[in-house]
N, C-alpha and C. Protein backbone atom coordinates (compact mmCIF):
# COMPACT_ATOMS: atom_id res chain seq x y z
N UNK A 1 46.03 55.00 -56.97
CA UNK A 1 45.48 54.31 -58.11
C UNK A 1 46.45 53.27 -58.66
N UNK A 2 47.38 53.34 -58.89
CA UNK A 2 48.80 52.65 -59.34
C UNK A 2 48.50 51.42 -58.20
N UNK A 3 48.81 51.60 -57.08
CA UNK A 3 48.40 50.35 -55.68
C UNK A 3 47.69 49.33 -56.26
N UNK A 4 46.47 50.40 -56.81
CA UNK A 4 45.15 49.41 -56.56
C UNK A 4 45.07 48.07 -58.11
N UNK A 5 46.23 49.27 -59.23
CA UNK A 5 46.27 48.74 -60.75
C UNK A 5 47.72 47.20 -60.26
N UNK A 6 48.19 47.55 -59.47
CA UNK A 6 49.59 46.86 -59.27
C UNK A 6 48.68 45.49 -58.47
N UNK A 7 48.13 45.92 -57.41
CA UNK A 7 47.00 44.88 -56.70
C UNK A 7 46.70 43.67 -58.26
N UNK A 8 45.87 44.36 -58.50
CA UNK A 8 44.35 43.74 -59.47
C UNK A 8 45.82 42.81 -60.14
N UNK A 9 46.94 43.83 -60.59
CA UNK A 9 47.18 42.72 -61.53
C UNK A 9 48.21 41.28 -60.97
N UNK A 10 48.57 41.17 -59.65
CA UNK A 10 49.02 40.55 -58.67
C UNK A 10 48.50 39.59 -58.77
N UNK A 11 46.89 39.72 -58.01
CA UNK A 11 45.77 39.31 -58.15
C UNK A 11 45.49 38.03 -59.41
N UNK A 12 45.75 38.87 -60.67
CA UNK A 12 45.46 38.45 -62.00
C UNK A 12 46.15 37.20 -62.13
N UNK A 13 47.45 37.65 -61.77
CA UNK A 13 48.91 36.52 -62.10
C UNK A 13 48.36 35.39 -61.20
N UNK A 14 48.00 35.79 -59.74
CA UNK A 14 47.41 34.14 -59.10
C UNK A 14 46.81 33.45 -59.40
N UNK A 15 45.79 33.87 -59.67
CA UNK A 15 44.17 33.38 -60.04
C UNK A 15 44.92 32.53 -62.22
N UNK A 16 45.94 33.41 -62.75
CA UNK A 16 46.21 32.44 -64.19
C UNK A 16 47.15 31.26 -63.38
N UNK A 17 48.01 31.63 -62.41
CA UNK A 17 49.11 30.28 -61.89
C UNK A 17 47.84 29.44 -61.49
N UNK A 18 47.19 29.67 -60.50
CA UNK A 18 46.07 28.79 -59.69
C UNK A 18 45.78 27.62 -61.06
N UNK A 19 45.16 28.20 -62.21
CA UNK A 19 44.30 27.51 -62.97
C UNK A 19 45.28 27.08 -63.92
N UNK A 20 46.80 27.57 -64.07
CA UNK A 20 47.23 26.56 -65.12
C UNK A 20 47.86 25.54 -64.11
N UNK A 21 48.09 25.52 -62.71
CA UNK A 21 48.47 24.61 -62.09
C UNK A 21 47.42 23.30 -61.40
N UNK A 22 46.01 23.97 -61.79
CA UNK A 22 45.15 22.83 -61.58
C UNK A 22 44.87 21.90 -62.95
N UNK A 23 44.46 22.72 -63.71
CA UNK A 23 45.07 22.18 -65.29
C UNK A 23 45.91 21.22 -65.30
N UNK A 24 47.16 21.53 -64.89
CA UNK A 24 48.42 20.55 -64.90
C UNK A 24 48.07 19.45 -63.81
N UNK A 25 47.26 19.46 -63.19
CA UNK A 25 47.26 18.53 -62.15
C UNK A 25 46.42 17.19 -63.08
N UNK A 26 44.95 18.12 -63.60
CA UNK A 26 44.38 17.27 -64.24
C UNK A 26 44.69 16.54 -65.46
N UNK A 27 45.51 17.35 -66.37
CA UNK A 27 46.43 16.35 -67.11
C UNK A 27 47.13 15.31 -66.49
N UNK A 28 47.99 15.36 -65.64
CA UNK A 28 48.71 14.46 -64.84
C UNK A 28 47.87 13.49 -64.18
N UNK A 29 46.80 13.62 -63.59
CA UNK A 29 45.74 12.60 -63.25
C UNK A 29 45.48 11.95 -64.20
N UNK A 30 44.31 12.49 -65.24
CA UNK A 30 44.48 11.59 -66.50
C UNK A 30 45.20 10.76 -67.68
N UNK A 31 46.72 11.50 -67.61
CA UNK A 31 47.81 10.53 -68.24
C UNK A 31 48.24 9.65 -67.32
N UNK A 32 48.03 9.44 -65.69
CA UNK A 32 47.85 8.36 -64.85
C UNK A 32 46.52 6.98 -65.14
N UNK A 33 45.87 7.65 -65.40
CA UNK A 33 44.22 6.85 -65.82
C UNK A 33 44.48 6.25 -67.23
N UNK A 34 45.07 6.97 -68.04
CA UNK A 34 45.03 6.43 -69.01
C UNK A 34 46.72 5.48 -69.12
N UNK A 35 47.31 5.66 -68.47
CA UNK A 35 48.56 4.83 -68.51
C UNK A 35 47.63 3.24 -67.71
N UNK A 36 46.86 3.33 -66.44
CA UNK A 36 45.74 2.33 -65.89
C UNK A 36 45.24 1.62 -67.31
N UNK A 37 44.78 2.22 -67.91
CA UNK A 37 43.84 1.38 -69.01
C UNK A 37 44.22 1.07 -69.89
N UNK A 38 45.98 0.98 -69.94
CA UNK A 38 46.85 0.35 -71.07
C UNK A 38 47.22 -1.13 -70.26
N UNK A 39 47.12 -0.40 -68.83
CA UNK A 39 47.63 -2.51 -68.32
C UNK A 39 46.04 -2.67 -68.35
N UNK A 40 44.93 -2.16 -68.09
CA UNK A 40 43.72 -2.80 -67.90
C UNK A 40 43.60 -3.99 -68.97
N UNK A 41 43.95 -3.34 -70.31
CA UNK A 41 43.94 -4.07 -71.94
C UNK A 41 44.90 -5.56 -71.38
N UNK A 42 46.06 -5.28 -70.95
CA UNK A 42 47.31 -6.43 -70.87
C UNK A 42 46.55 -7.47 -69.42
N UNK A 43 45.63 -6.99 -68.41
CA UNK A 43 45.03 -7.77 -67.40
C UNK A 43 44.06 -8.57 -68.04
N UNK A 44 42.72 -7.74 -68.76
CA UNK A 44 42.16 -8.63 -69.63
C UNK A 44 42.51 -9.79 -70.48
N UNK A 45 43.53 -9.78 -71.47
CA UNK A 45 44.33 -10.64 -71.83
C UNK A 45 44.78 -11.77 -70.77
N UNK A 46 45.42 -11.31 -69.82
CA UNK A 46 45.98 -12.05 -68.81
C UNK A 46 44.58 -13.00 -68.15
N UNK A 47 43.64 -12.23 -67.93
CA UNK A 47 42.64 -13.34 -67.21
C UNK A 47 41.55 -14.21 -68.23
N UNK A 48 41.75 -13.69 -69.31
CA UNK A 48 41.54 -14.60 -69.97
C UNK A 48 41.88 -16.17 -70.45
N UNK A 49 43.53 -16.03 -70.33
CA UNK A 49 44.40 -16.90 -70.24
C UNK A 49 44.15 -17.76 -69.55
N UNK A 50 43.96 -17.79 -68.17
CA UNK A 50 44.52 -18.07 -67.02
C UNK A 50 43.48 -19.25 -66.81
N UNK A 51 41.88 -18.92 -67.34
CA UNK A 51 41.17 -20.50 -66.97
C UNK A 51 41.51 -21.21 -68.15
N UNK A 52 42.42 -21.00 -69.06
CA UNK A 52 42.97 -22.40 -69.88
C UNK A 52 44.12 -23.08 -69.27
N UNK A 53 44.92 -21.69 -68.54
CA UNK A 53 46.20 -22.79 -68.70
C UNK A 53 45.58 -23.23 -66.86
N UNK A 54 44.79 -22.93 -66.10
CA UNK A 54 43.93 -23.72 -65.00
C UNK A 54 43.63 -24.86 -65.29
N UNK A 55 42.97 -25.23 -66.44
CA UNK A 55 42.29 -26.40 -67.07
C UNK A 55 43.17 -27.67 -67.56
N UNK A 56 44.07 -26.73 -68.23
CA UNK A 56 45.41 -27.39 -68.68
C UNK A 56 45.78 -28.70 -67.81
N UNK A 57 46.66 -27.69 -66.82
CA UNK A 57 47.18 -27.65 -65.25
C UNK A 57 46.04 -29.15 -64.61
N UNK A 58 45.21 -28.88 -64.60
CA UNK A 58 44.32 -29.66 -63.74
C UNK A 58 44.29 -31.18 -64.23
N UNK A 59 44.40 -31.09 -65.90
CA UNK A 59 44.19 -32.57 -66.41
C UNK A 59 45.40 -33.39 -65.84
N UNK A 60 46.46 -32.63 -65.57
CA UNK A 60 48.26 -33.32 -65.02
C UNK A 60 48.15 -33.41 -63.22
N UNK A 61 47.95 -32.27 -62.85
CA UNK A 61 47.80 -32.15 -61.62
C UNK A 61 46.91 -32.34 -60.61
N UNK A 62 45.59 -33.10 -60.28
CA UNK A 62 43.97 -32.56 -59.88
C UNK A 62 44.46 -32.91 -58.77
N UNK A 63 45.51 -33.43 -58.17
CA UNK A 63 45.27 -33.19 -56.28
C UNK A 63 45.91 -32.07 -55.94
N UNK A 64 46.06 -30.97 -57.51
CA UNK A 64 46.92 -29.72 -56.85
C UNK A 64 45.68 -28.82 -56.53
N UNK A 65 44.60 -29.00 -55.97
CA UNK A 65 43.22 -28.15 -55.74
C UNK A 65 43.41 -27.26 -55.06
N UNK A 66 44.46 -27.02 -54.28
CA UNK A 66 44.40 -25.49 -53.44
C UNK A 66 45.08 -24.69 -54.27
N UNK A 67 46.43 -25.19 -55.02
CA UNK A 67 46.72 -23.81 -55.91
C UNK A 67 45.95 -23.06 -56.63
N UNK A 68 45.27 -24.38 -57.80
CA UNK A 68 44.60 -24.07 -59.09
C UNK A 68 43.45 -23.02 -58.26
N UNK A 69 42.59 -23.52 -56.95
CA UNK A 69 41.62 -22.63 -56.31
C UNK A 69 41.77 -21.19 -56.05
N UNK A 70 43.22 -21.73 -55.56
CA UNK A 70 43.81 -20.08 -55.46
C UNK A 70 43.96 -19.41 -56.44
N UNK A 71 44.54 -19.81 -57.72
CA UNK A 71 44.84 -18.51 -59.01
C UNK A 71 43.53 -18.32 -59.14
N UNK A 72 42.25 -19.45 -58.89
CA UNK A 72 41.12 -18.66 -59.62
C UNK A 72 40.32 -17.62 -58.93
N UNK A 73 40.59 -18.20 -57.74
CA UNK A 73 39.99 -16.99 -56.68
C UNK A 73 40.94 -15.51 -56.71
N UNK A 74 42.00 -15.41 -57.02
CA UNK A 74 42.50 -14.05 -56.96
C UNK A 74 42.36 -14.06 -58.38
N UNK A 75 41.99 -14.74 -59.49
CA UNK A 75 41.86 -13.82 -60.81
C UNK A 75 39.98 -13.40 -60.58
N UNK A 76 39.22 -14.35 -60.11
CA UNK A 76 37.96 -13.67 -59.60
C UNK A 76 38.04 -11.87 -59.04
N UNK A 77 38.89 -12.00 -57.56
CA UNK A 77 39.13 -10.71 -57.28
C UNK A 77 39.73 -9.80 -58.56
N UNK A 78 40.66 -10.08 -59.00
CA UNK A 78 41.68 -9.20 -59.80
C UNK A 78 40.11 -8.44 -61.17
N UNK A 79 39.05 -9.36 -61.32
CA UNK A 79 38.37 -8.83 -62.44
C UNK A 79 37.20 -8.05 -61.44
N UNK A 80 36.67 -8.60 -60.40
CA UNK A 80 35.98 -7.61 -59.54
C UNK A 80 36.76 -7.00 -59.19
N UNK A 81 37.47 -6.13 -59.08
CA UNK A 81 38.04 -4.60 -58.18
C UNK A 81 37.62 -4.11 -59.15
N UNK A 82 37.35 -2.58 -58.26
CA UNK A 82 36.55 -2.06 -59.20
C UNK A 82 37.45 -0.05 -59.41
N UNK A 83 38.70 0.01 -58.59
CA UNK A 83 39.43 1.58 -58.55
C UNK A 83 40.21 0.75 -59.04
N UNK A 84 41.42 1.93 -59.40
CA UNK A 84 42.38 1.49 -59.76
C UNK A 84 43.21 1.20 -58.08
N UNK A 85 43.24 1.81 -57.01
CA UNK A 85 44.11 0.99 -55.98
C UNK A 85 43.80 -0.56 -55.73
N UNK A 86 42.45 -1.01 -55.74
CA UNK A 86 41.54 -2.03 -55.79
C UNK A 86 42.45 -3.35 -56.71
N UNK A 87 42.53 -2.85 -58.04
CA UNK A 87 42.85 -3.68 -59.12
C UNK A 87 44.59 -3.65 -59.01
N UNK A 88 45.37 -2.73 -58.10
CA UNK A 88 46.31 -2.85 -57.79
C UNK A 88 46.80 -4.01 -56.80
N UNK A 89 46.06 -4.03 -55.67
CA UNK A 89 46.13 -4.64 -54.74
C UNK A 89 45.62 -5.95 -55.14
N UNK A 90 44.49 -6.22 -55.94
CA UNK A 90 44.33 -7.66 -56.24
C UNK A 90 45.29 -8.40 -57.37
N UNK A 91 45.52 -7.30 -58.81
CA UNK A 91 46.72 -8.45 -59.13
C UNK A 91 48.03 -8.51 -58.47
N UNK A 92 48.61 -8.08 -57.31
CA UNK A 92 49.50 -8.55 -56.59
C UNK A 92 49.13 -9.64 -56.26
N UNK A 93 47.93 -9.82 -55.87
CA UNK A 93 47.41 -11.22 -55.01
C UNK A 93 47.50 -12.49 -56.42
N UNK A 94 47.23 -12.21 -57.71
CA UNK A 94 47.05 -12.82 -58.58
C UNK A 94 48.30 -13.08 -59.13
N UNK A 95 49.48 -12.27 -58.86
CA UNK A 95 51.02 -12.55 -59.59
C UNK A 95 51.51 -13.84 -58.34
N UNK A 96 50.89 -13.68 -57.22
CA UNK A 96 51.59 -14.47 -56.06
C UNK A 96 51.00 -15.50 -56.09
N UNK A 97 49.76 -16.03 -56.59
CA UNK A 97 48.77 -17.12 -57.26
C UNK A 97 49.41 -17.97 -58.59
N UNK A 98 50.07 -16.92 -59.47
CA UNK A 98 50.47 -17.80 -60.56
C UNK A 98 51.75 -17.62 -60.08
N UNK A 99 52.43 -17.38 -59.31
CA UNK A 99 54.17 -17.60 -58.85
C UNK A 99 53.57 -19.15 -58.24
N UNK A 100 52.39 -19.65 -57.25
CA UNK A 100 52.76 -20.46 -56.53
C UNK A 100 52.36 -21.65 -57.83
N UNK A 101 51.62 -21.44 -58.70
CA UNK A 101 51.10 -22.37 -59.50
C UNK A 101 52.64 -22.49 -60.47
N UNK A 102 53.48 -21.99 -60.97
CA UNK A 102 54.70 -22.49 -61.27
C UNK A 102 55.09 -23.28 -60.41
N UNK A 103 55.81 -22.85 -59.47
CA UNK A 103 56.11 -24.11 -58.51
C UNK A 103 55.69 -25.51 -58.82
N UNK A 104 54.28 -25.21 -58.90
CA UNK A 104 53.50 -26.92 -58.73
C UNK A 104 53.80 -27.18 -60.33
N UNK A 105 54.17 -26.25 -60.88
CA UNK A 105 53.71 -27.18 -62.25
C UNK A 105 55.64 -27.89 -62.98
N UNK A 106 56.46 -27.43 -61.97
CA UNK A 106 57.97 -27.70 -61.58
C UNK A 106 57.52 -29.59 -61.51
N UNK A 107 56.94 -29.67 -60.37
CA UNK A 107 56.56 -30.92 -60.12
C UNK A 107 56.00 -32.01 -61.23
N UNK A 108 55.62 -31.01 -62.66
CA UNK A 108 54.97 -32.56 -63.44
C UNK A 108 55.99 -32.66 -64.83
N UNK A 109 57.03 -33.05 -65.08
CA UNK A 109 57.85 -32.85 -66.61
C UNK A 109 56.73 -32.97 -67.66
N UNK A 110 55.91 -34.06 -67.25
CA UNK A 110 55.19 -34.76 -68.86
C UNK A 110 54.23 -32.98 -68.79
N UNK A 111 54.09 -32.21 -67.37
CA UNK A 111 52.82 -31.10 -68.14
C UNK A 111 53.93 -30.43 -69.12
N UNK A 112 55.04 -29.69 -68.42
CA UNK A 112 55.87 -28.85 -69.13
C UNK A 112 56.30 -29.46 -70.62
N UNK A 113 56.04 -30.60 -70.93
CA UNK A 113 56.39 -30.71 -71.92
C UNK A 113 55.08 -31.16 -72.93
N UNK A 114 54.03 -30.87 -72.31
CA UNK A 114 52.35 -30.78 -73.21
C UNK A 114 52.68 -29.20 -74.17
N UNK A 115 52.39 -29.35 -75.29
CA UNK A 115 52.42 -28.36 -76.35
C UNK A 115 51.56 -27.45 -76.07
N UNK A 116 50.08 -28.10 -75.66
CA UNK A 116 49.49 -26.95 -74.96
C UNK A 116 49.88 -26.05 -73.77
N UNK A 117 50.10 -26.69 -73.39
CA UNK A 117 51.10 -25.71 -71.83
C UNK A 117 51.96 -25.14 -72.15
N UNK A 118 53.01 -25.44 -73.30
CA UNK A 118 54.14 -24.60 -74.01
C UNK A 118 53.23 -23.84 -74.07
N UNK A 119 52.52 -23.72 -74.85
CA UNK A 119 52.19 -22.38 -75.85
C UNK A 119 51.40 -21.48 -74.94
N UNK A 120 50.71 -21.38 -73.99
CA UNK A 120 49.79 -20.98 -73.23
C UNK A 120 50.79 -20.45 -71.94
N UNK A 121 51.85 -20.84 -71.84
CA UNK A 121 53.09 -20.14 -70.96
C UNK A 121 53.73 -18.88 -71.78
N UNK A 122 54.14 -19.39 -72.48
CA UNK A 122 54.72 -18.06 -73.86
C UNK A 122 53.73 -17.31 -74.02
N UNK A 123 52.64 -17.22 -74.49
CA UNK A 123 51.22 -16.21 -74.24
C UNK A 123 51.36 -15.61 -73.04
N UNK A 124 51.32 -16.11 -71.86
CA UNK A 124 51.56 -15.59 -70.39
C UNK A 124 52.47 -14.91 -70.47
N UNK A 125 53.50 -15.28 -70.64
CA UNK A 125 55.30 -14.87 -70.51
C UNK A 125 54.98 -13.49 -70.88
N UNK A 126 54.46 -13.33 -72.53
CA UNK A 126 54.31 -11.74 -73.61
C UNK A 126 53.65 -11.47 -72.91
N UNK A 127 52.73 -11.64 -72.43
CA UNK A 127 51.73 -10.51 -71.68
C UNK A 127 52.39 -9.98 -70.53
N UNK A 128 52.78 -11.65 -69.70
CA UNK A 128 53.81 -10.78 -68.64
C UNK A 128 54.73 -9.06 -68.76
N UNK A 129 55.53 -9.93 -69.77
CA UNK A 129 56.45 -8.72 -70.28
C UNK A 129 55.77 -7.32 -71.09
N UNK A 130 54.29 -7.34 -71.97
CA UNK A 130 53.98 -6.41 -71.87
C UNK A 130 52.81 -5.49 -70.48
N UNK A 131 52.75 -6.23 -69.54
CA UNK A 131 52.54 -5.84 -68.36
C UNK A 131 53.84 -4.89 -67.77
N UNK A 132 54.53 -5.80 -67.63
CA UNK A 132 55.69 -5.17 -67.06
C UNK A 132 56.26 -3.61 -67.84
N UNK A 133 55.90 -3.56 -68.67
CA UNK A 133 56.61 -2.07 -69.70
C UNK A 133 55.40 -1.17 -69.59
N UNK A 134 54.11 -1.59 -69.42
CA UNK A 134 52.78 -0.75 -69.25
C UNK A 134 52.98 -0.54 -67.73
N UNK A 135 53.19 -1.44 -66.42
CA UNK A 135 53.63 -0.91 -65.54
C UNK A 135 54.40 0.14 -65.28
N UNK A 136 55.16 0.19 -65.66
CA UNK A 136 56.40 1.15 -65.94
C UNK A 136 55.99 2.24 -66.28
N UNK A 137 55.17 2.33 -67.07
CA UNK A 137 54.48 3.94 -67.83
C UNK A 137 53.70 4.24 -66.56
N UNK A 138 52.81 3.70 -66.43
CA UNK A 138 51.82 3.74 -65.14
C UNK A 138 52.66 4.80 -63.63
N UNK A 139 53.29 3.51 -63.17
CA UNK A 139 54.46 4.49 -62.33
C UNK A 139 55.18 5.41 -62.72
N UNK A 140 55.53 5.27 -63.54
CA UNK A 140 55.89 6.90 -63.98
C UNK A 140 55.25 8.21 -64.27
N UNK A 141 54.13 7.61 -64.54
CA UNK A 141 52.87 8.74 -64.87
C UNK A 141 52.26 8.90 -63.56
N UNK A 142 52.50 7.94 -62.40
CA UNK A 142 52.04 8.34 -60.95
C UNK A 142 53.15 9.11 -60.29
N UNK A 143 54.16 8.58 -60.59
CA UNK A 143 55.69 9.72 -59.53
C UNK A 143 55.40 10.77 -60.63
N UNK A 144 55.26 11.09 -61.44
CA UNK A 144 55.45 12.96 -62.15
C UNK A 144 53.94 13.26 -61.05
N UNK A 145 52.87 12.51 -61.58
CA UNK A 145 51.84 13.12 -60.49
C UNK A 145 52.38 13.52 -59.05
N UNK A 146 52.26 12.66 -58.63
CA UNK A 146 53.09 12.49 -56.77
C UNK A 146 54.38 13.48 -56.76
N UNK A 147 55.07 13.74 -57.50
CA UNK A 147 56.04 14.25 -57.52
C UNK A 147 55.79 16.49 -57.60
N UNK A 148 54.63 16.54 -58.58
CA UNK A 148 54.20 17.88 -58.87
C UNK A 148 52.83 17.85 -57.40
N UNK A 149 52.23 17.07 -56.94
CA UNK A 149 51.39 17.32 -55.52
C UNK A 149 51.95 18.20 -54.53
N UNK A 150 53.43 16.94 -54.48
CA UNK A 150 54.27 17.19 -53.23
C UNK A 150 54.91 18.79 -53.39
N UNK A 151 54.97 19.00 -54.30
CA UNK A 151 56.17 20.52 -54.80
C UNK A 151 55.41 21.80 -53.95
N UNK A 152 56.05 22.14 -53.57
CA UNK A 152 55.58 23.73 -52.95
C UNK A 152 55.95 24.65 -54.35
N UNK A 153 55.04 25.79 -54.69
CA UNK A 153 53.79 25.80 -53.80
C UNK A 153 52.31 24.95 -54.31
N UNK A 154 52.86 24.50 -55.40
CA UNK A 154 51.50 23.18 -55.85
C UNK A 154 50.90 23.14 -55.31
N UNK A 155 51.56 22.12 -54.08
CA UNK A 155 50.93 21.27 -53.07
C UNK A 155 49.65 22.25 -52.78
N UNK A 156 49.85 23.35 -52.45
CA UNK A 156 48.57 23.95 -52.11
C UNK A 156 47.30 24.07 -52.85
N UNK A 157 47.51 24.37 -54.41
CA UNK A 157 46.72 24.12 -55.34
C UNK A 157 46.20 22.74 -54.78
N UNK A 158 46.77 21.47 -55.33
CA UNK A 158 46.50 20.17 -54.95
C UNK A 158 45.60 19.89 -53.87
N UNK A 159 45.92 20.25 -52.38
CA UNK A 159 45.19 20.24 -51.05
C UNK A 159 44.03 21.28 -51.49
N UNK A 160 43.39 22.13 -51.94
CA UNK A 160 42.25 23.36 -52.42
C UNK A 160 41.28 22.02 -52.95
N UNK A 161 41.85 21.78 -53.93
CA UNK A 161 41.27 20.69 -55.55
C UNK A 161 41.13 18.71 -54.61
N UNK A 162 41.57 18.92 -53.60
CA UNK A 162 41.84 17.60 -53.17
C UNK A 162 42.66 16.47 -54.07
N UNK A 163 43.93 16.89 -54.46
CA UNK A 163 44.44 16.05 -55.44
C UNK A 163 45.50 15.35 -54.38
N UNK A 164 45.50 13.98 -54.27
CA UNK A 164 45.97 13.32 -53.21
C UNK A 164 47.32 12.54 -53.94
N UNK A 165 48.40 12.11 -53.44
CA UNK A 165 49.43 11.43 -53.56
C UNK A 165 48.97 10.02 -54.02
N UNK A 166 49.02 9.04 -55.33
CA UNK A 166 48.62 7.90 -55.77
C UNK A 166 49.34 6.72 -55.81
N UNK A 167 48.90 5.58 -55.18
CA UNK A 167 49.67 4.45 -55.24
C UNK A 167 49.99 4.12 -56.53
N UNK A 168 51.17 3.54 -56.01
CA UNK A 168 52.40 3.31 -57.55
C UNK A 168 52.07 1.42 -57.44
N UNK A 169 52.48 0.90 -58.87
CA UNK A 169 51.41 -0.58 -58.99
C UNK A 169 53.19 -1.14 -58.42
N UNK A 170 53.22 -2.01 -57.42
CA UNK A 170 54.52 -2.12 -57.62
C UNK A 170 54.38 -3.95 -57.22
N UNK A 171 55.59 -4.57 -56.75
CA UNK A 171 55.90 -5.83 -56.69
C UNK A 171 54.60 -6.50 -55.61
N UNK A 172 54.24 -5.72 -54.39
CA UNK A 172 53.63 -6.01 -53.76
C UNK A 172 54.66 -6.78 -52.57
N UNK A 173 53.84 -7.29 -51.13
CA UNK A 173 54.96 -7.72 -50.08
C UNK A 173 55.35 -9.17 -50.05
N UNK A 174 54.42 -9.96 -51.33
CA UNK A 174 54.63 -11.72 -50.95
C UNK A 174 55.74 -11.44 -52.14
N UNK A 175 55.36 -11.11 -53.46
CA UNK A 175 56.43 -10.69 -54.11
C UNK A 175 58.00 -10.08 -54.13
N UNK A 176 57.81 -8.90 -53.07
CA UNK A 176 59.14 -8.47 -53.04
C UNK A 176 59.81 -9.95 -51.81
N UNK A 177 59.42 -10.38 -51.07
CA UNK A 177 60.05 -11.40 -50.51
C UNK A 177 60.55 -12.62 -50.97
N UNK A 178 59.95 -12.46 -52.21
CA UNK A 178 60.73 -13.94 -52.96
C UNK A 178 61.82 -13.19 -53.49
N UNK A 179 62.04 -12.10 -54.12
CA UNK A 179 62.71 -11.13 -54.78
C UNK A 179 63.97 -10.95 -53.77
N UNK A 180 63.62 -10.63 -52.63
CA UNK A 180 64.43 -10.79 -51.75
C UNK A 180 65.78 -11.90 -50.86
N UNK A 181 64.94 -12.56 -51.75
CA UNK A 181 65.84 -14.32 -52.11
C UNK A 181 67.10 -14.46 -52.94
N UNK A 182 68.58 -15.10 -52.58
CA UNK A 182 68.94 -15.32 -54.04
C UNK A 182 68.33 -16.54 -54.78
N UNK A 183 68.59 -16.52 -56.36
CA UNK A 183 67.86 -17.21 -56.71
C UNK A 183 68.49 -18.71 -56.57
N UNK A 184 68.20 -19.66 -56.78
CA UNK A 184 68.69 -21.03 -56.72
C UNK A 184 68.95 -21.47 -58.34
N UNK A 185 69.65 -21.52 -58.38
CA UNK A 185 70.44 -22.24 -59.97
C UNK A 185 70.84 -24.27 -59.84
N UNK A 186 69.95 -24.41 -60.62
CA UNK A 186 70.14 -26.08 -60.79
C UNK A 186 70.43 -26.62 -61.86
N UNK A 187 71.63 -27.29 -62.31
CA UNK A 187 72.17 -27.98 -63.22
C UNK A 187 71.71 -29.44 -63.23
């Protein structure tokens, strides 16, 4: 009888680990989702922006038609994706769109020095930078996820529940290759 009381309560202890460790999974999923819908707020902002200072851009520049085409076509994608890996993978495409549209806009002094373009860069810039600190939460709220998947004996919970390892929002590969550059300093 003792066996069978020692069993049951064995038993007991798995079945409470099982469910506070799926619990914990689903917290960790959702403080991932919801760290997503703090840059979602800072992307909105951002593509909002982006057909002014396009417009801007165009009155100085109009034989620059493949850039300007390009930021608008990857901010098109960047607002259609529709997961969060989706909306990962397209604003990479959209940071490497407005990296190449700097460049071109290097080329006009009189734009950089239009008040509208000041001010509509500095708007960019803050958002940039609060992108970049909402990123940060994001990945971090995906490695504690990724990090408690991978753990034995989790992982097994995780693989039961199908809780899978989640892409982290990161530089992307056209990005890390400029990154990969030193930078050029001009006096």
């Amino acid at each position: 009888m003792i066996v069978l009381w020692i069993f049951l309560g064995v038993v007991a202890l798995l079945i409470i680990w099982a469910i506070t460790k799926y619990n914990s999974f689903v917290k960790l999923r959702n403080n991932r989702e919801n760290a997503f819908a703090d840059i979602d707020v800072q992307l909105k902002q951002r593509h909002d922006l982006i057909p002014q200072l396009v417009s801007t851009v165009k009155g100085y520049a109009s034989h620059e038609r493949e850039t300007l085409d390009r930021v608008t076509s990857a901010r098109a994608g960047a607002i259609n994706a529709r997961s969060i890996d989706e909306k990962i993978v397209a604003e990479n495409a959209l940071t490497s769109a407005l990296a190449g549209l700097k460049v071109t806009v290097e080329a006009y002094p009189d734009l950089k020095a239009n008040t509208n373009f000041m001010q509509l860069q500095e708007e960019i810039s803050d958002i940039e930078n609060k992108l970049a600190a909402v990123r940060r939460y994001f990945n971090s709220a995906t490695k504690e996820l990724n990090t408690t998947i991978g753990m034995f004996p989790a992982n097994i919970i995780a693989n039961i529940f199908n809780f899978r390892k989640e892409m982290m929002f990161d530089l992307g590969t056209a990005e890390r290759k400029t990154m990969d550059q030193a930078p050029q300093i001009n006096f």
